[in-house]
Protein backbone atom coordinates (compact mmCIF):
# COMPACT_ATOMS: atom_id res chain seq x y z
CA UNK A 1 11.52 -0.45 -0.16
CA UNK A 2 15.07 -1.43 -0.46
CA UNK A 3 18.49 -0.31 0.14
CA UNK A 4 21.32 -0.43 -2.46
CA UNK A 5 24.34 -2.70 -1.45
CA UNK A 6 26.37 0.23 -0.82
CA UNK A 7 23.71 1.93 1.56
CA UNK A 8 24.00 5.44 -0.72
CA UNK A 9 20.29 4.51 -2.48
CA UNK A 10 16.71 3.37 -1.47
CA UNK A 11 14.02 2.14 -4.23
CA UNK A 12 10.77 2.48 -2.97
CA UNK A 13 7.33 0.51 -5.10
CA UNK A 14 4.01 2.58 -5.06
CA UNK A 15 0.34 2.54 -5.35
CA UNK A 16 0.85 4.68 -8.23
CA UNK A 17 2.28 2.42 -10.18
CA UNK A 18 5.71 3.89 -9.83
CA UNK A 19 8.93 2.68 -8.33
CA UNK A 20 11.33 5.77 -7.11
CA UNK A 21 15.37 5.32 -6.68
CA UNK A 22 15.97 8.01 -4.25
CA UNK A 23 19.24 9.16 -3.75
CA UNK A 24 21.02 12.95 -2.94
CA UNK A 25 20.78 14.44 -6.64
CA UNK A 26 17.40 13.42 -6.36
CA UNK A 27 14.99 10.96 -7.89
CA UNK A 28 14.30 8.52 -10.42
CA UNK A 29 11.17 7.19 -11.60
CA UNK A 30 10.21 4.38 -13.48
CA UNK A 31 7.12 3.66 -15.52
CA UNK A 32 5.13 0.96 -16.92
CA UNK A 33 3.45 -1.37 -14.63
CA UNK A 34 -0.45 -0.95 -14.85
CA UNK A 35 -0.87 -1.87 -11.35
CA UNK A 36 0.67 -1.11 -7.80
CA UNK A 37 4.16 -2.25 -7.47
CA UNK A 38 4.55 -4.36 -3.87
CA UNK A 39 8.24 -5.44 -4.15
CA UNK A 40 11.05 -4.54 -5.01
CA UNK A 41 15.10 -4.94 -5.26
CA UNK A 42 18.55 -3.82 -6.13
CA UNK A 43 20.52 -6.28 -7.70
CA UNK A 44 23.76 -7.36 -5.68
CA UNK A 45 25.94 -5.06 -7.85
CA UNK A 46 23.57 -2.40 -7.57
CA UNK A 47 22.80 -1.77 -11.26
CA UNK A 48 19.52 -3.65 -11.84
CA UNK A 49 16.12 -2.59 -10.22
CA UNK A 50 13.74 -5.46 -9.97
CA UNK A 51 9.75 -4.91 -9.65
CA UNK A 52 7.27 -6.50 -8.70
CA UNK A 53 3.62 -5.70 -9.27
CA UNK A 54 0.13 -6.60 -9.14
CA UNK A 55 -0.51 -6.60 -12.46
CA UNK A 56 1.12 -10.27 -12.51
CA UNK A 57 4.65 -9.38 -14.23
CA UNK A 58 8.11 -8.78 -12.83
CA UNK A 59 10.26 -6.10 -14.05
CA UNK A 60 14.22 -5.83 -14.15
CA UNK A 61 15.33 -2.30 -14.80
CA UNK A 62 18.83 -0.86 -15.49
CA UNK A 63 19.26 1.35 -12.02
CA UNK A 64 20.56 4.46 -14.09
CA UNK A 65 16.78 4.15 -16.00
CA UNK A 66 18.54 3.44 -19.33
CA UNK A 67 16.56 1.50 -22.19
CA UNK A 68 13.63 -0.84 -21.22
CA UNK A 69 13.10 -3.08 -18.74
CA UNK A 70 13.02 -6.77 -18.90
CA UNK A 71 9.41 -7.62 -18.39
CA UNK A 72 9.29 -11.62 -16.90
């Protein structure tokens, strides 16, 4: 898990394949790894997600869960 620069957000990286932003109004989720997700990180502005998963590829994400993620 990680916190947002400004301390307001946490992203968390799951067995389930799943990363979470959790925040007051809630939660996000993001989808599409096919295997557990054992890092992860908000940019230094705070608008990018980055995971990282055992299925051998690296995702950037825009934080707000807008269009698809950069798969590396």
């Amino acid at each position: 898990m990680a916190f947002s620069p400004d301390g307001k957000k946490i992203v968390t990286g799951s067995v389930d394949k799943t990363a979470r932003v959790w925040n007051s109004n809630g939660t996000g989720v993001f989808n599409g790894h096919n295997d557990a997700i054992l890092s992860v990180a908000f940019s230094p502005d705070g608008k990018k997600i980055l995971t990282g998963s055992v299925d051998k590829t690296a995702r950037v994400w825009s934080e707000d869960g807008s269009g698809a993620p950069l798969v590396l």
